[in-house]
Protein backbone atom coordinates (compact mmCIF):
# COMPACT_ATOMS: atom_id res chain seq x y z
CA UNK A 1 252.15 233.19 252.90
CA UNK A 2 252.51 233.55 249.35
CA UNK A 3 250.35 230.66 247.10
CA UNK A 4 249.08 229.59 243.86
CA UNK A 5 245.99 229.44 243.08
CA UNK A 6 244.24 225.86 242.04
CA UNK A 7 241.51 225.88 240.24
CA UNK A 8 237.99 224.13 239.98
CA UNK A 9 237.66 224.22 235.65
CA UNK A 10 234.12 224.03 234.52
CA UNK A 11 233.00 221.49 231.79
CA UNK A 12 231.14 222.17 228.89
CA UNK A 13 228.92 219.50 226.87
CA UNK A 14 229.26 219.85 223.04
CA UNK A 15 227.39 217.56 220.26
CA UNK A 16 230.92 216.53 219.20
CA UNK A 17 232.43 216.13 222.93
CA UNK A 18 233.34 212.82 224.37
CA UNK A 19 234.31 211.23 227.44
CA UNK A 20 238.14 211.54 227.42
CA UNK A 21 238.48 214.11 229.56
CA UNK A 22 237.40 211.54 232.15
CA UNK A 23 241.26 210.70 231.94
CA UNK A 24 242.04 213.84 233.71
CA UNK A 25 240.32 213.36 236.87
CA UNK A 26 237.22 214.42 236.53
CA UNK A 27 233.26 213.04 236.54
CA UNK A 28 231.56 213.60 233.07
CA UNK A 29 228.05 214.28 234.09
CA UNK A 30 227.39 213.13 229.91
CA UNK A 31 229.16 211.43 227.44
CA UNK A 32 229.54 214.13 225.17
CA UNK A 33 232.05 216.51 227.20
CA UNK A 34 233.66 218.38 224.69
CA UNK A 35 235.26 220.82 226.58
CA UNK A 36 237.31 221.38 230.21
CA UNK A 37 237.39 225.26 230.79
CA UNK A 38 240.77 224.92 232.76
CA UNK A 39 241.66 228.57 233.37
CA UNK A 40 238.80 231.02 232.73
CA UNK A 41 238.23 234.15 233.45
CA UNK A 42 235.21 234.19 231.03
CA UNK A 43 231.80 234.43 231.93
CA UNK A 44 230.36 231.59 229.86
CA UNK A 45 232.71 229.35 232.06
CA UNK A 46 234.10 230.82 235.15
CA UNK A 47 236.96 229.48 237.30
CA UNK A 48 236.71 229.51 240.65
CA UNK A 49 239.85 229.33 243.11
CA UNK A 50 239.85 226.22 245.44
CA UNK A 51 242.17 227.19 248.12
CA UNK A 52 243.63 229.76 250.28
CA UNK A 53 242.33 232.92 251.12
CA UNK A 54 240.56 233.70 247.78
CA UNK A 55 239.03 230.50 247.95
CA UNK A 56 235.64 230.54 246.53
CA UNK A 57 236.44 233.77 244.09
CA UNK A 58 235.96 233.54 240.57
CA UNK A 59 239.52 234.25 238.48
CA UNK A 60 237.59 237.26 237.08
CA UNK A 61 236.63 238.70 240.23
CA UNK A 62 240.06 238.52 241.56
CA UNK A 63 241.68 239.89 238.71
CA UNK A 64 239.64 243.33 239.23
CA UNK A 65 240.01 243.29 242.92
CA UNK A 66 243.41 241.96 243.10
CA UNK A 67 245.33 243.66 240.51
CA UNK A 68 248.57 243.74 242.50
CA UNK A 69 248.70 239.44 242.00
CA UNK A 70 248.95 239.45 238.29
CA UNK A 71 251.23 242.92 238.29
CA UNK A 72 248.42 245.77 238.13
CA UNK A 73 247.81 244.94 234.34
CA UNK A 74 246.43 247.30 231.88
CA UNK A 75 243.96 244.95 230.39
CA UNK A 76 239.93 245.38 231.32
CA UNK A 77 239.30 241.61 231.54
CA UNK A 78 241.53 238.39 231.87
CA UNK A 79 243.30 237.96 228.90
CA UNK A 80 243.77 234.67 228.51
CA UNK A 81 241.38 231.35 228.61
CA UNK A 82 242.93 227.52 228.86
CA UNK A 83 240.86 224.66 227.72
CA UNK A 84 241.26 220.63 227.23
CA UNK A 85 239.82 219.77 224.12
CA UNK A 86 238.40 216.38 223.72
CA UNK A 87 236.72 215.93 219.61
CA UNK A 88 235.18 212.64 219.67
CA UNK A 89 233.63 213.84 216.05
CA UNK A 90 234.59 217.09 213.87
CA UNK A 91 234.17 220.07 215.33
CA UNK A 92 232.56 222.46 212.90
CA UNK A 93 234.96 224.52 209.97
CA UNK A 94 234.57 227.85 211.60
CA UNK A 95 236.93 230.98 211.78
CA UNK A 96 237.50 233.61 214.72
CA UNK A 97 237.76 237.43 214.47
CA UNK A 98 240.23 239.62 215.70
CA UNK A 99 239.84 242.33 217.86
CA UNK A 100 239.16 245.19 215.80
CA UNK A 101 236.26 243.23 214.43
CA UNK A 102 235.23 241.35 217.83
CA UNK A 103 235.32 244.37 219.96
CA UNK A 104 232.90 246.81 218.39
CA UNK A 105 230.73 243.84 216.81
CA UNK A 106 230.64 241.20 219.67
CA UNK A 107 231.12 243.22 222.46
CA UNK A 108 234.51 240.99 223.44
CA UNK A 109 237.66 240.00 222.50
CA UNK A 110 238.80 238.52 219.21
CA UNK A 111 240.10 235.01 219.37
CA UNK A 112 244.03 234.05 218.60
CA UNK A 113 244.50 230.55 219.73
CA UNK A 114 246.48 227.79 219.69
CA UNK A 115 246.46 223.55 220.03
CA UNK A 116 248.90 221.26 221.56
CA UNK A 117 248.13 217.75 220.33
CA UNK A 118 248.32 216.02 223.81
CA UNK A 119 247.08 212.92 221.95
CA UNK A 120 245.95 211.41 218.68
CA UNK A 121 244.30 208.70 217.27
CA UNK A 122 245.72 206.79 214.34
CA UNK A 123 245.08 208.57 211.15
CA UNK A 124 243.41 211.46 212.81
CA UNK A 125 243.28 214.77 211.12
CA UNK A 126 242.79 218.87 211.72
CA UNK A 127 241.55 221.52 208.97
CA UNK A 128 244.04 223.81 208.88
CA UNK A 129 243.37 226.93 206.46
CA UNK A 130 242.02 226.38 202.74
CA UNK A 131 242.90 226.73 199.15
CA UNK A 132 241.15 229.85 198.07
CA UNK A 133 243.86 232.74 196.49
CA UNK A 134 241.38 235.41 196.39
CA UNK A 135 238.23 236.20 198.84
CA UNK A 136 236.03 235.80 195.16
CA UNK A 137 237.43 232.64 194.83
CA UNK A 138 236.81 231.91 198.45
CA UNK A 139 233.04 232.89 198.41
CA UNK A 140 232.14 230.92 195.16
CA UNK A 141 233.71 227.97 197.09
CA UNK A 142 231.54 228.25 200.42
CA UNK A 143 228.05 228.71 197.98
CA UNK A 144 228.60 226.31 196.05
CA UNK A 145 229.48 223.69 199.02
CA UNK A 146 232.91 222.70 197.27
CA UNK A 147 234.21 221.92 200.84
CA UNK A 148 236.58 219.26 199.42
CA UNK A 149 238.58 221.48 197.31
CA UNK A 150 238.14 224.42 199.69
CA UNK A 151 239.47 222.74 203.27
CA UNK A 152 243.48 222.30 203.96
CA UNK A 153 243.55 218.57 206.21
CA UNK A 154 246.40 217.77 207.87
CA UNK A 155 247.48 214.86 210.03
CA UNK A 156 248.12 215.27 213.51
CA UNK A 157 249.83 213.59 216.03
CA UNK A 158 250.98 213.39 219.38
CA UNK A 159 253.42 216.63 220.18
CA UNK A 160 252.26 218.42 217.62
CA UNK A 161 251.71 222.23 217.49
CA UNK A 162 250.06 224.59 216.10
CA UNK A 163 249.49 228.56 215.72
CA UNK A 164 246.00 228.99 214.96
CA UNK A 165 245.14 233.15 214.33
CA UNK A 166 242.15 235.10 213.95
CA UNK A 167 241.42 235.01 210.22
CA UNK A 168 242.53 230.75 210.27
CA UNK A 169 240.03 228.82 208.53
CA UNK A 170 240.07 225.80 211.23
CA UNK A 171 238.31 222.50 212.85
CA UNK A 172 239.76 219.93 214.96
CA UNK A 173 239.20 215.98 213.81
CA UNK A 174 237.76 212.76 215.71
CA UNK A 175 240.37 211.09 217.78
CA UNK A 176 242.32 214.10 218.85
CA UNK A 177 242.99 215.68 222.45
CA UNK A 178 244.02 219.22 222.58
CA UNK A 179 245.15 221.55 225.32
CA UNK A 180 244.33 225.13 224.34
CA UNK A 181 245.57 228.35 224.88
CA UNK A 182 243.80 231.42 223.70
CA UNK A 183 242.54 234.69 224.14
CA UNK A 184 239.80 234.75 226.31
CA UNK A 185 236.84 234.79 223.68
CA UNK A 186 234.22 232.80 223.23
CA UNK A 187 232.75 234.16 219.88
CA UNK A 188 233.28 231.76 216.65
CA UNK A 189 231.79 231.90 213.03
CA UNK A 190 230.51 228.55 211.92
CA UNK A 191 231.23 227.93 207.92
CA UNK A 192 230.71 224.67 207.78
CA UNK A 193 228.99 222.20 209.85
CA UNK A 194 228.86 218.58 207.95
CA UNK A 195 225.35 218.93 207.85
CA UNK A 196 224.73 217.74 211.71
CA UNK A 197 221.17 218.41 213.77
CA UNK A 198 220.82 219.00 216.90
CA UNK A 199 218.53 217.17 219.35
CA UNK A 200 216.25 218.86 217.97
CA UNK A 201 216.68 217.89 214.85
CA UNK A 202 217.85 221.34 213.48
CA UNK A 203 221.03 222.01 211.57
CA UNK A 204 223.42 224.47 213.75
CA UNK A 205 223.74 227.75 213.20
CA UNK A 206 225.91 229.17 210.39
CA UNK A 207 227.23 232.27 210.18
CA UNK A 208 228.69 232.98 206.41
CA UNK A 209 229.02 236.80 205.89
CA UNK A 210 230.84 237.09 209.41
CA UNK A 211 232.89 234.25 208.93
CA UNK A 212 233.94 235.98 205.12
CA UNK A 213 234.46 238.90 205.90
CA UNK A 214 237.53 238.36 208.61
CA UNK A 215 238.72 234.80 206.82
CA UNK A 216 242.84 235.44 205.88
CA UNK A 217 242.56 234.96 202.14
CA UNK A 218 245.11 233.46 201.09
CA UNK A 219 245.49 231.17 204.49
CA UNK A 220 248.98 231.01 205.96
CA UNK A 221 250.99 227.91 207.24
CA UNK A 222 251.56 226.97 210.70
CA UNK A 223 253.39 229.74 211.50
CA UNK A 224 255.08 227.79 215.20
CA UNK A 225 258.48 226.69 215.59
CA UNK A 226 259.05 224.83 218.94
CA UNK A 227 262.66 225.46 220.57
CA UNK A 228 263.68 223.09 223.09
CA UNK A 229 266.46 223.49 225.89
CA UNK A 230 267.65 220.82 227.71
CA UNK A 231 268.74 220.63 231.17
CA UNK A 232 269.69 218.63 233.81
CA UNK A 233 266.14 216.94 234.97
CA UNK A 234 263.26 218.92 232.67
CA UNK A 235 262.97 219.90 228.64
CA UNK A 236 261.71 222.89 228.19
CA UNK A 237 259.76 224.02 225.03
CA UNK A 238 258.80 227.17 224.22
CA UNK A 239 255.92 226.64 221.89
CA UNK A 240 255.02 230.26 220.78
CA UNK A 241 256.07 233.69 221.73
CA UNK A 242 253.20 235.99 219.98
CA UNK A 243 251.37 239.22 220.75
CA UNK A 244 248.68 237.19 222.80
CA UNK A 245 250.44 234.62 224.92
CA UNK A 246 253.26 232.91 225.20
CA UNK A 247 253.48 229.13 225.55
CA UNK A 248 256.02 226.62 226.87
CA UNK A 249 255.99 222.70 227.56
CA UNK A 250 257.69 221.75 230.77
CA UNK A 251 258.41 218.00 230.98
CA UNK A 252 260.25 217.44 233.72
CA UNK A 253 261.97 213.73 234.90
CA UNK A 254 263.16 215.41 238.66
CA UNK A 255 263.82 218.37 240.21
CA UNK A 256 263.50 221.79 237.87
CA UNK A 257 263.39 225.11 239.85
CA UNK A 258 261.87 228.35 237.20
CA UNK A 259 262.14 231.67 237.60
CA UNK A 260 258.91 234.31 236.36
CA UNK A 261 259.75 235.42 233.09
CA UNK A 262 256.52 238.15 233.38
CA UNK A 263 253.57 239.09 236.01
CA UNK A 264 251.92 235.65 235.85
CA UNK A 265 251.83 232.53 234.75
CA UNK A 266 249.04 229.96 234.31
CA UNK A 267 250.01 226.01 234.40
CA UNK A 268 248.14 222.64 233.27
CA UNK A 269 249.58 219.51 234.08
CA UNK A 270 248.60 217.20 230.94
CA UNK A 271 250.45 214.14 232.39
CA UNK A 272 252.56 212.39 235.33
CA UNK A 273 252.52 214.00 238.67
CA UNK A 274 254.59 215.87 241.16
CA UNK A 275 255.51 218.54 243.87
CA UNK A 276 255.09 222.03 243.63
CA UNK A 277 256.87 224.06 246.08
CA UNK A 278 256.19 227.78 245.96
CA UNK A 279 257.90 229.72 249.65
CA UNK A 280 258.34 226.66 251.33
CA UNK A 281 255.51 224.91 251.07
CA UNK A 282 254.64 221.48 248.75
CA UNK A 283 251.83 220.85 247.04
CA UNK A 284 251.39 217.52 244.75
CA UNK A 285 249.74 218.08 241.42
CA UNK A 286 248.54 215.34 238.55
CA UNK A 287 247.70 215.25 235.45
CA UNK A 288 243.99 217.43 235.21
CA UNK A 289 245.24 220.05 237.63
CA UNK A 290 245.71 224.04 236.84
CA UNK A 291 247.29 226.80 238.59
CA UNK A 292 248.31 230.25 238.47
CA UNK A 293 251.67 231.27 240.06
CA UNK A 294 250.81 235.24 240.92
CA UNK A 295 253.07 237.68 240.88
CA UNK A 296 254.39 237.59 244.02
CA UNK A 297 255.58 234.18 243.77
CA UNK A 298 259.31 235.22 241.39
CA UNK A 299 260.69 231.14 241.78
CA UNK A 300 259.25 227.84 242.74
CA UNK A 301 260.47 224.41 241.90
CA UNK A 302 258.45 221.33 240.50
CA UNK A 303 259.43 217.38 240.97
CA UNK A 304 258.35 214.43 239.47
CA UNK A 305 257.81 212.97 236.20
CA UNK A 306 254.97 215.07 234.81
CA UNK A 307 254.41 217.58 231.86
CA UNK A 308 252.69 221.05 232.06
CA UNK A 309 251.79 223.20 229.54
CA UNK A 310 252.12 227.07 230.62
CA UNK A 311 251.98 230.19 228.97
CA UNK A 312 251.75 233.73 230.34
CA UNK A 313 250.62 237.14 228.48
């Protein structure tokens, strides 16, 4: 019988983490859980499938040795990596690489990404690119720790989007719960870091010359526009349609039946709960859950009041 596959995310303790992510279901062995891997196929944070007859295989295993479920794709590794986001203090101003960098330096992918604001704190804010119009401009502004003048805030709220490539100077603010979707990298240049220590009492790693040479000087703006279609009993929002991913918001008050629009698709539900029924067969999911419909499974229907974020390659 054809199935999703649930899966078991890992968490990941950061020095800025918090404990929202306890909202979604799950037991924070710290208070400082920054991160919930939801849909990894990475090896610093592995999903592992937690039903069915692949039960107990990681999503990277599976996708070498079951090609056929995600439509015998060309790509080495996973592609793609889902994560909650909880910043209970700034994360650090860093920058990712693309892959012409990533690959022959880091070994691994470069890092397009992008942030759904599933909730906000009044006030709270994101970095979002800089004011630098040429890379000299840029570098004088790093050495001489003009971060003020350098950094682009912007509020956030609730709903909010936003594109974040390779090359995007970036950090996310206190207060602010994300749901990420991104290629499946874990390699990031720290510029800035607000002067924190670790337990140790050292200051974190920086990582300058990387991070300057593959900055986008100047930065662009948010480059997402959301469309929304109505229908009967759901809203659906497609979020981004890039080279990486593609990413849609389902919020659904009922009964919504989808058809695949490619070889897989992966699913978090972010709130509510509800029915999935793939060939027949129900399964209730709530908010914390992921999934990834394979591609044998061409329709299934969800009901309930709930919204999912999904995206596919």
């Amino acid at each position: 019988m054809t199935q999703p596959l649930f899966l078991k995310p890992v968490l990941q303790e950061k020095i800025w983490g918090g404990k929202r992510l306890e909202e979604f279901g799950y037991d924070l062995p710290t208070d400082k859980i920054g991160e919930l891997w939801a849909i990894s196929g990475h090896p610093n944070g592995l999903s592992v499938v937690e039903n069915g007859p692949f039960k107990g295989e990681t999503l990277d295993e599976l996708y070498i040795n079951q090609p056929q479920l995600f439509g015998n794709p060309d790509d080495q590794v996973f592609p793609l990596l889902t994560k909650i986001l909880d910043a209970n203090e700034w994360l650090s101003v860093q920058v990712h690489p693309d892959d012409a960098y990533s690959l022959p330096e880091e070994g691994e992918l470069g890092k397009t990404e992008c942030w759904y604001i599933i909730d906000s704190e009044p006030g709270a804010e994101i970095i979002f690119g800089h004011t630098a119009q040429t890379n000299d401009e840029l570098e004088q502004l790093v050495e001489e720790g003009k971060w003020d003048d350098l950094l682009t805030k912007v509020p956030v709220k609730k709903g909010d989007f936003f594109y974040v490539p390779s090359g995007t100077m970036h950090a996310i603010g206190p207060g602010v719960l994300v749901l990420e979707t991104q290629q499946s990298s874990d390699i990031t240049y720290r510029v800035y870091d607000f002067d924190r220590k670790d337990d140790e009492g050292n200051l974190r790693e920086l990582h300058i010359k990387k991070a300057l040479d593959v900055l986008t000087v100047p930065a662009k703006e948010n480059q997402a526009h959301p469309q929304t279609s109505l229908y009967d009993d759901a809203k659906i929002t497609e979020l981004i349609k890039s080279d990486f991913f593609a990413v849609e918001k389902w919020q659904i008050h009922g009964d919504m039946v989808f058809a695949k629009k490619a070889p897989y698709t992966l699913a978090t539900v972010i709130d509510g709960q509800g029915i999935l029924t793939v060939d027949g067969q129900d399964y209730p999911i709530e908010k914390g859950q992921s999934f990834v419909l394979t591609d044998d499974i061409s329709t299934w229907t969800i009901s309930g009041q709930l919204e999912v974020v999904a995206s596919t390659k």
